[in-house]
N, C-alpha and C. Protein backbone atom coordinates (compact mmCIF):
# COMPACT_ATOMS: atom_id res chain seq x y z
N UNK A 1 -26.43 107.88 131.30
CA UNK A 1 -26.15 109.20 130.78
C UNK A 1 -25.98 109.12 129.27
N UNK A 2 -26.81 109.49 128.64
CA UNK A 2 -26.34 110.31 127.10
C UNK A 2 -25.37 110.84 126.63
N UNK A 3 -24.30 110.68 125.83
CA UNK A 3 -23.80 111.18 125.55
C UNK A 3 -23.94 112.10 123.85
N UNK A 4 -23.75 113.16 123.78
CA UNK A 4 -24.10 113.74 123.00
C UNK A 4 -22.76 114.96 122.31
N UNK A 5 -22.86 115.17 120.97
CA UNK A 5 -22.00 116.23 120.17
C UNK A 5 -22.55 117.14 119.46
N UNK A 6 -22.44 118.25 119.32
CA UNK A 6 -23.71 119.07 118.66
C UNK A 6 -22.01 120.37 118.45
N UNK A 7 -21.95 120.37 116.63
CA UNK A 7 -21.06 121.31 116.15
C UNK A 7 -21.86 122.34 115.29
N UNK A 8 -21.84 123.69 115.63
CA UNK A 8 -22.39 124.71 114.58
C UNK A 8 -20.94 125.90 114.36
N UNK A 9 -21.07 125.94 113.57
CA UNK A 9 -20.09 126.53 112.81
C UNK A 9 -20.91 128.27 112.57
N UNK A 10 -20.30 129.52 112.64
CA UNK A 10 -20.62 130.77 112.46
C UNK A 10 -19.75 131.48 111.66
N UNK A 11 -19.51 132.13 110.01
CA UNK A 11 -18.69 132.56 109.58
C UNK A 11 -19.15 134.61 109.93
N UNK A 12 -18.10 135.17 110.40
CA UNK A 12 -18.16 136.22 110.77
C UNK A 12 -18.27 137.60 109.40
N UNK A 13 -19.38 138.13 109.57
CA UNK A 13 -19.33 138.97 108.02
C UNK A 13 -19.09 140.17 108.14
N UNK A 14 -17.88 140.12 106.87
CA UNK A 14 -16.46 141.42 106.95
C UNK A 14 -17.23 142.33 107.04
N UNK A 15 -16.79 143.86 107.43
CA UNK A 15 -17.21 144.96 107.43
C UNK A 15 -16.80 145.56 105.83
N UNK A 16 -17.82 146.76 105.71
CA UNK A 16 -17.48 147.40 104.52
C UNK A 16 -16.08 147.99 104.40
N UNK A 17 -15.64 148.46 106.07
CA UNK A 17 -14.45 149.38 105.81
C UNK A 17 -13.12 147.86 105.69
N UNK A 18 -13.26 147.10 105.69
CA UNK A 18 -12.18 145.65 105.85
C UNK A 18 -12.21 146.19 104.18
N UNK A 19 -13.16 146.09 103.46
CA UNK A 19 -12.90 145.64 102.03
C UNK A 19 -12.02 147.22 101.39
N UNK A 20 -12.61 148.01 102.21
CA UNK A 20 -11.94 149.29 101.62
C UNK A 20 -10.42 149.98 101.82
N UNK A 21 -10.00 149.20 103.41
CA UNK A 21 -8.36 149.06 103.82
C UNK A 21 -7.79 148.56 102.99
N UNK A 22 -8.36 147.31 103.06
CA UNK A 22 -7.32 146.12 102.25
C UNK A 22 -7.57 146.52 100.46
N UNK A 23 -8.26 147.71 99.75
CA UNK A 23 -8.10 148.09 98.25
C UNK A 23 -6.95 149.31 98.92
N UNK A 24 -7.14 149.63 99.56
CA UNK A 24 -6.05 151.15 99.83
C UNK A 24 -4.83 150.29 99.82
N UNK A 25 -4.28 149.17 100.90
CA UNK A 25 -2.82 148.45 100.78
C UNK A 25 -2.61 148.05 99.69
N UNK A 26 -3.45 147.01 98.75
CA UNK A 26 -3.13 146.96 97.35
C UNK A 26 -3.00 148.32 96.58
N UNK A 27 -3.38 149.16 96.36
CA UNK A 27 -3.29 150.90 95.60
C UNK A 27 -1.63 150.99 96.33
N UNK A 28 -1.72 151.22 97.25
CA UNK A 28 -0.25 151.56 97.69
C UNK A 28 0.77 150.75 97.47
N UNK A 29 0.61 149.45 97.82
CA UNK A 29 1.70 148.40 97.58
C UNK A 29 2.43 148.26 95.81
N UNK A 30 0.64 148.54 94.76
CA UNK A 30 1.13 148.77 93.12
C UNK A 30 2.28 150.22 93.14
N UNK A 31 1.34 151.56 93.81
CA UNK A 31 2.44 152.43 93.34
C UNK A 31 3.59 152.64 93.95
N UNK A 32 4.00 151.76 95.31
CA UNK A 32 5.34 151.67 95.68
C UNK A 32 6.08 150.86 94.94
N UNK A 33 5.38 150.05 94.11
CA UNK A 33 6.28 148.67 93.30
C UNK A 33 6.51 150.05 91.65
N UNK A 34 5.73 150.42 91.17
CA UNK A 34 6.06 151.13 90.26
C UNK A 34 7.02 151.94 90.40
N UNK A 35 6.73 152.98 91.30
CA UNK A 35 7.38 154.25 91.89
C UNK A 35 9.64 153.59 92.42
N UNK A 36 9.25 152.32 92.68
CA UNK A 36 10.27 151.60 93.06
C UNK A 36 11.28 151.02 91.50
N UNK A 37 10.39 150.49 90.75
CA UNK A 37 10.96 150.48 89.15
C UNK A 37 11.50 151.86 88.92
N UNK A 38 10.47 153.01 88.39
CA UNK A 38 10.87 153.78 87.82
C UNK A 38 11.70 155.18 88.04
N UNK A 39 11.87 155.30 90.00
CA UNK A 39 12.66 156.24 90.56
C UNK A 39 14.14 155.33 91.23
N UNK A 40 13.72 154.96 92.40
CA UNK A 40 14.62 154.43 92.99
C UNK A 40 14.33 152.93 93.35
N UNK A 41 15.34 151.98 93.73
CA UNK A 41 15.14 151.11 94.23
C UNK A 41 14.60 151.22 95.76
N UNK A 42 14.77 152.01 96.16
CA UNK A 42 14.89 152.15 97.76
C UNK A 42 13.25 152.49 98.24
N UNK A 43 12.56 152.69 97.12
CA UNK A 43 10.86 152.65 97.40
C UNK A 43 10.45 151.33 96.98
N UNK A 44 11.09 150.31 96.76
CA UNK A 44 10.60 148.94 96.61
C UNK A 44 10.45 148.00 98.20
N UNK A 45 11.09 149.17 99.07
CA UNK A 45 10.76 148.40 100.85
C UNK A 45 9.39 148.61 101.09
N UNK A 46 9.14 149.95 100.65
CA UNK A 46 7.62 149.88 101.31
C UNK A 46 6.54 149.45 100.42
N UNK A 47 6.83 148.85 99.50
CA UNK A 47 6.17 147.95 98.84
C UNK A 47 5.77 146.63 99.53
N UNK A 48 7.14 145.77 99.42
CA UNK A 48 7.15 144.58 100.00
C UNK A 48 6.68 144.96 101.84
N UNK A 49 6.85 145.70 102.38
CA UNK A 49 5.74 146.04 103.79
C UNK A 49 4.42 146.29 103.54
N UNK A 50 4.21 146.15 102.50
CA UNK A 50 2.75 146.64 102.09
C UNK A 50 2.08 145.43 101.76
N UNK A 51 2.83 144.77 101.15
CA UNK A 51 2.51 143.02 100.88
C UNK A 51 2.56 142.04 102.52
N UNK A 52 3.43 142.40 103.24
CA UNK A 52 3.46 142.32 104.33
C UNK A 52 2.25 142.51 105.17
N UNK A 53 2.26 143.74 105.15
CA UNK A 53 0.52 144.23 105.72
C UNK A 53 -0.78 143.62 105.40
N UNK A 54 -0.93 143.41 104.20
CA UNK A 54 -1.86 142.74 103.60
C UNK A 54 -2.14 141.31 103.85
N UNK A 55 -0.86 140.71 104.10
CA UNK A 55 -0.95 138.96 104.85
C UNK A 55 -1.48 139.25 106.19
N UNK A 56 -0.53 139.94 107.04
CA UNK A 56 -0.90 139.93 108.35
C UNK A 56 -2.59 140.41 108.35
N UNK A 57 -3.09 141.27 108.14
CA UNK A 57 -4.22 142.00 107.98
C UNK A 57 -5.71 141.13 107.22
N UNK A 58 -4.98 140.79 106.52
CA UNK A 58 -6.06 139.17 105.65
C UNK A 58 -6.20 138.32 106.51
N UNK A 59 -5.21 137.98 107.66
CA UNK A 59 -5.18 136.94 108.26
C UNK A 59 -5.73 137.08 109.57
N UNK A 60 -6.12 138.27 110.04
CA UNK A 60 -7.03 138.73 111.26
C UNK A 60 -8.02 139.42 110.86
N UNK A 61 -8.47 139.67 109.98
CA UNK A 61 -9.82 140.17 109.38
C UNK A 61 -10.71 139.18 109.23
N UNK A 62 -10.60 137.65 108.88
CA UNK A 62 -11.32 136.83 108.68
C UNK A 62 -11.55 136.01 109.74
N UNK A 63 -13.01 136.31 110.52
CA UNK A 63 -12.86 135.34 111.75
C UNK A 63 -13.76 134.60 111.48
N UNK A 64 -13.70 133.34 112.55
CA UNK A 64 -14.91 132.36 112.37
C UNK A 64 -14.85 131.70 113.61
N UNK A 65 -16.15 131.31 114.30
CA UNK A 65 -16.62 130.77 115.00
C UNK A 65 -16.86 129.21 115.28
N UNK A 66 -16.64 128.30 116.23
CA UNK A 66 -17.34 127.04 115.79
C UNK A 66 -17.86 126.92 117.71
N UNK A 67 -19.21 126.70 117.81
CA UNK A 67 -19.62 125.65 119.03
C UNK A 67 -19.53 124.65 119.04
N UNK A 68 -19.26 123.81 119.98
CA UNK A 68 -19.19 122.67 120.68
C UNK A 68 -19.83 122.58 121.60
N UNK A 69 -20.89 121.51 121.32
CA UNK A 69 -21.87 121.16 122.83
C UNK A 69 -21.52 120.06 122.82
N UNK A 70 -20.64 119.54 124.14
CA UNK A 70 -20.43 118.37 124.05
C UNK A 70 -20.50 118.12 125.62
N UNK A 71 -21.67 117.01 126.01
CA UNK A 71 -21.20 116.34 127.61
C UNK A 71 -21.89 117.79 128.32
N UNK A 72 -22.79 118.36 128.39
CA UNK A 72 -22.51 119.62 129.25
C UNK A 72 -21.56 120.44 129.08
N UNK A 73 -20.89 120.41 128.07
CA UNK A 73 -19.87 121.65 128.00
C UNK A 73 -19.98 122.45 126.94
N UNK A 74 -19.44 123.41 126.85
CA UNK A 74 -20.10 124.69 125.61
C UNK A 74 -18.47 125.43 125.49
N UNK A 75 -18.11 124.43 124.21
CA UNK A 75 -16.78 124.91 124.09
C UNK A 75 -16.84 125.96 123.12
N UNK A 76 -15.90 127.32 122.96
CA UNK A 76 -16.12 128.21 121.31
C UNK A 76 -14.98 128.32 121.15
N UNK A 77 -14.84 128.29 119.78
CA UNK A 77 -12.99 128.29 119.17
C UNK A 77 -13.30 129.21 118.18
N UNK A 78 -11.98 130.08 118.40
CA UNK A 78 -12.17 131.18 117.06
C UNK A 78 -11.25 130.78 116.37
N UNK A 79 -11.47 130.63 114.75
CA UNK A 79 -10.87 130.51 113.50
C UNK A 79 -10.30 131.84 112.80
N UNK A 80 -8.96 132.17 113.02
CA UNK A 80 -8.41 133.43 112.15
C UNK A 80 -8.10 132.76 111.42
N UNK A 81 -8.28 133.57 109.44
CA UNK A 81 -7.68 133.05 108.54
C UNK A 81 -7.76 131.69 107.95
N UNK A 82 -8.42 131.10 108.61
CA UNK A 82 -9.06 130.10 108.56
C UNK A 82 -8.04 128.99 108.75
N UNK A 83 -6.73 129.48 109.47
CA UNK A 83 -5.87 128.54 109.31
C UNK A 83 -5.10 128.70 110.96
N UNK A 84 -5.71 129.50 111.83
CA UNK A 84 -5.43 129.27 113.19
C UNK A 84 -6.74 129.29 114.11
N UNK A 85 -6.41 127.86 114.98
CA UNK A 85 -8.26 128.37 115.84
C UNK A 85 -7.92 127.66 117.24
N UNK A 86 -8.33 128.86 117.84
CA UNK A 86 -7.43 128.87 119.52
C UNK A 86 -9.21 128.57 120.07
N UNK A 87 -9.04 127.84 120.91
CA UNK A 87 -10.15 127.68 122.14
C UNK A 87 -9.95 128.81 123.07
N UNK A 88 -11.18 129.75 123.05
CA UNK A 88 -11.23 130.91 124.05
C UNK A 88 -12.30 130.89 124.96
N UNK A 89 -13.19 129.57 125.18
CA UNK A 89 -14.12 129.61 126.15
C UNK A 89 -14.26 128.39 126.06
N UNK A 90 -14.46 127.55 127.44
CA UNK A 90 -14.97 126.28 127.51
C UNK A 90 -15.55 126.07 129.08
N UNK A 91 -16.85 126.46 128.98
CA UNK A 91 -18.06 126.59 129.57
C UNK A 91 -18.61 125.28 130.21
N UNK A 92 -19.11 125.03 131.44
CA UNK A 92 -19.64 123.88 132.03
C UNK A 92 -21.42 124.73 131.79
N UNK A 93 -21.80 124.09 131.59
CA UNK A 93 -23.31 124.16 131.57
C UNK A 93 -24.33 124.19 132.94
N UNK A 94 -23.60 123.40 133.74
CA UNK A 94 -24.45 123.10 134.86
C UNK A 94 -24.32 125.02 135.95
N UNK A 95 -23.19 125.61 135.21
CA UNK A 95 -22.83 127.13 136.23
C UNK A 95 -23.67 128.31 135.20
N UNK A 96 -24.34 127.63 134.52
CA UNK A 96 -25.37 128.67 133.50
C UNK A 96 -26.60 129.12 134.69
N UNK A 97 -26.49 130.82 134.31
CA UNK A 97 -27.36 131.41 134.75
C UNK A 97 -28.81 131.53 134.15
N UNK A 98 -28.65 131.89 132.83
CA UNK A 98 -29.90 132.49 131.44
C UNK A 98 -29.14 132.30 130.45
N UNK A 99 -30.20 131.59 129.57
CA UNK A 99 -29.85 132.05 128.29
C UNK A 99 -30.85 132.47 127.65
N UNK A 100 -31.18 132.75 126.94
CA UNK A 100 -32.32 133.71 126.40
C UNK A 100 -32.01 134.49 125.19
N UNK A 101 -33.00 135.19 124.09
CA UNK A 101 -32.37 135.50 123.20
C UNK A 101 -32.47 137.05 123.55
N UNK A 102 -31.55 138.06 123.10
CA UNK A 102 -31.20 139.06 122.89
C UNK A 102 -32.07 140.59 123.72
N UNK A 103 -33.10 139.84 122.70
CA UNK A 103 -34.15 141.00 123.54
C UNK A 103 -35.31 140.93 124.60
N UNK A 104 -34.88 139.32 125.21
CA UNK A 104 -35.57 138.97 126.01
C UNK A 104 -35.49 139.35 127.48
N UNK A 105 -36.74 139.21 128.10
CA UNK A 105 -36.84 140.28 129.51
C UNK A 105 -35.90 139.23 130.76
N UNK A 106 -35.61 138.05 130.09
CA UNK A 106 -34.41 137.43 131.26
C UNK A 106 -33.25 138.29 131.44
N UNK A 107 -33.08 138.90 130.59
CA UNK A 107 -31.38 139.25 129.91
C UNK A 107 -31.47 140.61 130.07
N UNK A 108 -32.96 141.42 130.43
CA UNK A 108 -32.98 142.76 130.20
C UNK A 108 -32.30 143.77 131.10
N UNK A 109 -31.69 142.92 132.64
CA UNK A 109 -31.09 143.55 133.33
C UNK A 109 -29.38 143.59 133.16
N UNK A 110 -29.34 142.70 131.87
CA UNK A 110 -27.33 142.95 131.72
C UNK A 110 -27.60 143.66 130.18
N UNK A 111 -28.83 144.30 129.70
CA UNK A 111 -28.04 145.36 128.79
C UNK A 111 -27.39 146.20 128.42
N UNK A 112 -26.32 146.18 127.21
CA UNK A 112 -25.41 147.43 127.87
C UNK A 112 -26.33 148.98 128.16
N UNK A 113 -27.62 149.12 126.98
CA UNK A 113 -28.02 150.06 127.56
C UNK A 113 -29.31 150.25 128.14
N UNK A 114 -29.68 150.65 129.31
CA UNK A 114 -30.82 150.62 130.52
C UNK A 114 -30.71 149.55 131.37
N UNK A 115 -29.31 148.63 131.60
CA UNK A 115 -29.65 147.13 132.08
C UNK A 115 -28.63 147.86 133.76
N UNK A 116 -29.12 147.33 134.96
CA UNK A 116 -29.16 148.04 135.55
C UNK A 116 -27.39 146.80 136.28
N UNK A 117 -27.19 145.82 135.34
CA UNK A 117 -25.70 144.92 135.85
C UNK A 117 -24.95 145.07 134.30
N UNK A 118 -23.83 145.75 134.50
CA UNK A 118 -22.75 145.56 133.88
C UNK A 118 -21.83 144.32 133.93
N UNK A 119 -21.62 143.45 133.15
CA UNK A 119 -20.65 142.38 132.83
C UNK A 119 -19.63 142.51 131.80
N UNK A 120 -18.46 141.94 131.80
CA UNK A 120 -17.55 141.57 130.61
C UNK A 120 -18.58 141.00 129.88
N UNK A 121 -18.33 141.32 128.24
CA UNK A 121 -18.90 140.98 127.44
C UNK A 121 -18.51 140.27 126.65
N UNK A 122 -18.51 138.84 126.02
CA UNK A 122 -17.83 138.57 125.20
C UNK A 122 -18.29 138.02 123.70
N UNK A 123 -18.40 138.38 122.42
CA UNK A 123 -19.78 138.30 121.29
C UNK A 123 -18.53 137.57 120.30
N UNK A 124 -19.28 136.74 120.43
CA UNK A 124 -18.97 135.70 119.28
C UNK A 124 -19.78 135.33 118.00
N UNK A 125 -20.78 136.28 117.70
CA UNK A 125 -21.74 136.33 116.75
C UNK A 125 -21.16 136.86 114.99
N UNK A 126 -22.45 136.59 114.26
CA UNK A 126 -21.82 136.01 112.72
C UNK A 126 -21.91 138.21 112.54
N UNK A 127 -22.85 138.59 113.04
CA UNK A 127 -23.61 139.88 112.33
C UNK A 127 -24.30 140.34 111.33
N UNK A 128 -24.63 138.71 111.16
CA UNK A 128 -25.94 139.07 110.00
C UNK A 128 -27.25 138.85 110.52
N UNK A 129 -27.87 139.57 109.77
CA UNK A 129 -29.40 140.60 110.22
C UNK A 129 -30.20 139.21 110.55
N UNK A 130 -30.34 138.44 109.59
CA UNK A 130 -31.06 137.11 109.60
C UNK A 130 -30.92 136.20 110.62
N UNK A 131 -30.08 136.40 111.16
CA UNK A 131 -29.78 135.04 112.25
C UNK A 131 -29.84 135.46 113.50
N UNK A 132 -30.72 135.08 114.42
CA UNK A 132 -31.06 135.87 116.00
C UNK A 132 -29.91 135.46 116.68
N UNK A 133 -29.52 135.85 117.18
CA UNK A 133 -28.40 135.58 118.66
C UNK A 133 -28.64 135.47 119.89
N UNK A 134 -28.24 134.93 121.14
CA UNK A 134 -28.46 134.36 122.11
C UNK A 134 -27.40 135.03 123.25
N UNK A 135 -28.08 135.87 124.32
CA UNK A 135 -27.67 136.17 125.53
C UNK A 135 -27.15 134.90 126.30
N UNK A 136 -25.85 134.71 126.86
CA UNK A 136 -25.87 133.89 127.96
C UNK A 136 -24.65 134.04 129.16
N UNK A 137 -25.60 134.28 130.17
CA UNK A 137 -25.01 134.84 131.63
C UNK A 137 -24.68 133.52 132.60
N UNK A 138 -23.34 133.54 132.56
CA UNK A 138 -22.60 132.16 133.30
C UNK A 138 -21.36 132.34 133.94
N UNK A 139 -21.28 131.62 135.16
CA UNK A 139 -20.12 131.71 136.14
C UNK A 139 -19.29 130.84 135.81
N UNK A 140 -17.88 131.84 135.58
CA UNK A 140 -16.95 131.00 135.08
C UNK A 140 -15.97 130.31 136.18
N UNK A 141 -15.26 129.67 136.09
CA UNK A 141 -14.52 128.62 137.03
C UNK A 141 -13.60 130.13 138.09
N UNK A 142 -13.49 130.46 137.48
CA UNK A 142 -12.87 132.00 138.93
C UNK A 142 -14.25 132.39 139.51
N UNK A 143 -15.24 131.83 139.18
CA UNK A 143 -16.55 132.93 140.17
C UNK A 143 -16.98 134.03 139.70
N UNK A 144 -16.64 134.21 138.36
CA UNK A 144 -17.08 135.63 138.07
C UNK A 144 -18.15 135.41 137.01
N UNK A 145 -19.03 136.25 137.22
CA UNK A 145 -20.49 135.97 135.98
C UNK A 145 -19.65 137.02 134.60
N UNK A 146 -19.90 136.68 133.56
CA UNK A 146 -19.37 137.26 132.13
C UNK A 146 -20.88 136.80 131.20
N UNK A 147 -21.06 138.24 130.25
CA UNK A 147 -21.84 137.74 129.49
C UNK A 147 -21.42 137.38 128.24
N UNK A 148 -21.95 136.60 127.65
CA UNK A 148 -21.65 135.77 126.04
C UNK A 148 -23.09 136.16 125.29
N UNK A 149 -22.62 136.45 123.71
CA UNK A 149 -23.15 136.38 122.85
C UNK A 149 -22.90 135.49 121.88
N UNK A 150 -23.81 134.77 121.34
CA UNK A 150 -23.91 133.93 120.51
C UNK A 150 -24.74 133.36 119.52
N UNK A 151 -24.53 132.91 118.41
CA UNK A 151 -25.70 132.52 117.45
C UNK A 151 -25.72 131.00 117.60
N UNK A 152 -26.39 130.51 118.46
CA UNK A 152 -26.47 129.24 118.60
C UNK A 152 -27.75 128.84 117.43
N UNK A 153 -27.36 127.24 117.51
CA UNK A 153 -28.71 126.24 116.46
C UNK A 153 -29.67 126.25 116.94
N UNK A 154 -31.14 125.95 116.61
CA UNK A 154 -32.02 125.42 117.31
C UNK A 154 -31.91 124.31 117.73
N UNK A 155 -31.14 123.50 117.38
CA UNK A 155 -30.77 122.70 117.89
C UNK A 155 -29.99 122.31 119.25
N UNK A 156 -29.43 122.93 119.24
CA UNK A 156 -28.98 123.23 120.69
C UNK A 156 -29.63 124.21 121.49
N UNK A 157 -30.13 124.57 120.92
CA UNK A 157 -31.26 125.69 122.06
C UNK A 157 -32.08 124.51 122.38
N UNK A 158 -32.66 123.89 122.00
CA UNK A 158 -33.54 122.91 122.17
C UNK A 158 -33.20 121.70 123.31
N UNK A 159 -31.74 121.10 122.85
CA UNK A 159 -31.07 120.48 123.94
C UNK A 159 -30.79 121.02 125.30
N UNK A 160 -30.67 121.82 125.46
CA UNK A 160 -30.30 123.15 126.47
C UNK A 160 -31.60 123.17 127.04
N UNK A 161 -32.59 123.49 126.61
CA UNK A 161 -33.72 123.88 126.96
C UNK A 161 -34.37 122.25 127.90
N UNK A 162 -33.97 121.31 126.91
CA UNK A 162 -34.63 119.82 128.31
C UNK A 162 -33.96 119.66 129.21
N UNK A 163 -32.80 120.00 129.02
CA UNK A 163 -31.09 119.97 130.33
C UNK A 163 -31.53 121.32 131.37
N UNK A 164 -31.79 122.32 130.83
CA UNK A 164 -32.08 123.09 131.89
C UNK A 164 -33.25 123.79 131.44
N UNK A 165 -34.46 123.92 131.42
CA UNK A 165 -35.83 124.58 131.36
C UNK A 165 -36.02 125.72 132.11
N UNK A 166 -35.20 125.75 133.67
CA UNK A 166 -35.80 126.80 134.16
C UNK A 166 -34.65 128.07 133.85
N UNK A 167 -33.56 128.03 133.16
CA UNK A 167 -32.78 128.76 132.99
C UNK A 167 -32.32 129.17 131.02
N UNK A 168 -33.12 128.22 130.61
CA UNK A 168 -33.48 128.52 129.11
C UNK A 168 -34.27 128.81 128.50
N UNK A 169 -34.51 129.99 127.97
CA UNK A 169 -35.56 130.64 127.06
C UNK A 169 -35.51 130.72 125.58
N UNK A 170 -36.49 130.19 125.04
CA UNK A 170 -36.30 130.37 123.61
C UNK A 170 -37.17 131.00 123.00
């Protein structure tokens, strides 16, 4: 048996309205700090909650992705903030249904729209235009099929694809 490691990394790209919240908490946080100098002290709380907001809010706005193909397994860890990253899926390979990319006719029956099977969905993708993403329909250790989105490598599409051929499309 081979053993093999295959890491791709996905940085998730902010939305326009992320950049436009987080200028409104700074605008507010300056004129509660002013408004707090030059009236009362007692408007300098919602200042410092505003600085508050802005950590917490910085720190879940920035997500990131990393795969792990390791051994047959298809681990994904999400990176908040770049300074917490929890394992939220760790996938056996051999209980893979399809993988296929996006708009492919394997996958065409779990779309959300005209696909005639509804699944939990779970998208772990970057959302940029350039990079195709990957459908994949798999039974998880409770028995239940869930679909995943993902921007996998060619590289691992490729590995995937000699490990299982009749259930990988590229």
């Amino acid at each position: 048996m081979i053993n093999y490691r295959m890491v791709a990394e996905v940085h998730k790209r902010k939305r326009k309205s992320t950049k436009i919240l987080q200028t409104v908490i700074v605008i507010l946080g300056v004129l509660f700090l002013f408004m707090g100098i030059a009236f009362s002290r007692g408007l300098m709380l919602p200042c410092f909650l505003m600085a508050g907001l802005y950590f917490v809010f910085q720190s879940n706005a920035e997500q990131d992705f990393e795969y792990i193909y390791e051994n047959d397994i298809l681990t994904v860890d999400v990176i908040k903030g770049k300074r917490k990253r929890t394992t939220v899926q760790a996938l056996k390979m051999d209980r893979l249904e399809v993988l296929a990319p996006h708009n492919h006719e394997a996958v065409a029956q779990y779309r959300k729209d005209g696909g005639s099977i509804h699944l939990k969905k779970y998208d772990y993708t970057s959302y940029d235009d350039g990079i195709p993403y990957y459908t994949m329909i798999i039974l998880t250790e409770e028995e239940k099929k869930i679909k995943i989105l993902l921007d996998l490598t060619d590289e691992m599409m490729q590995t995937m694809k000699q490990k299982y051929p009749q259930k990988v499309y590229l």
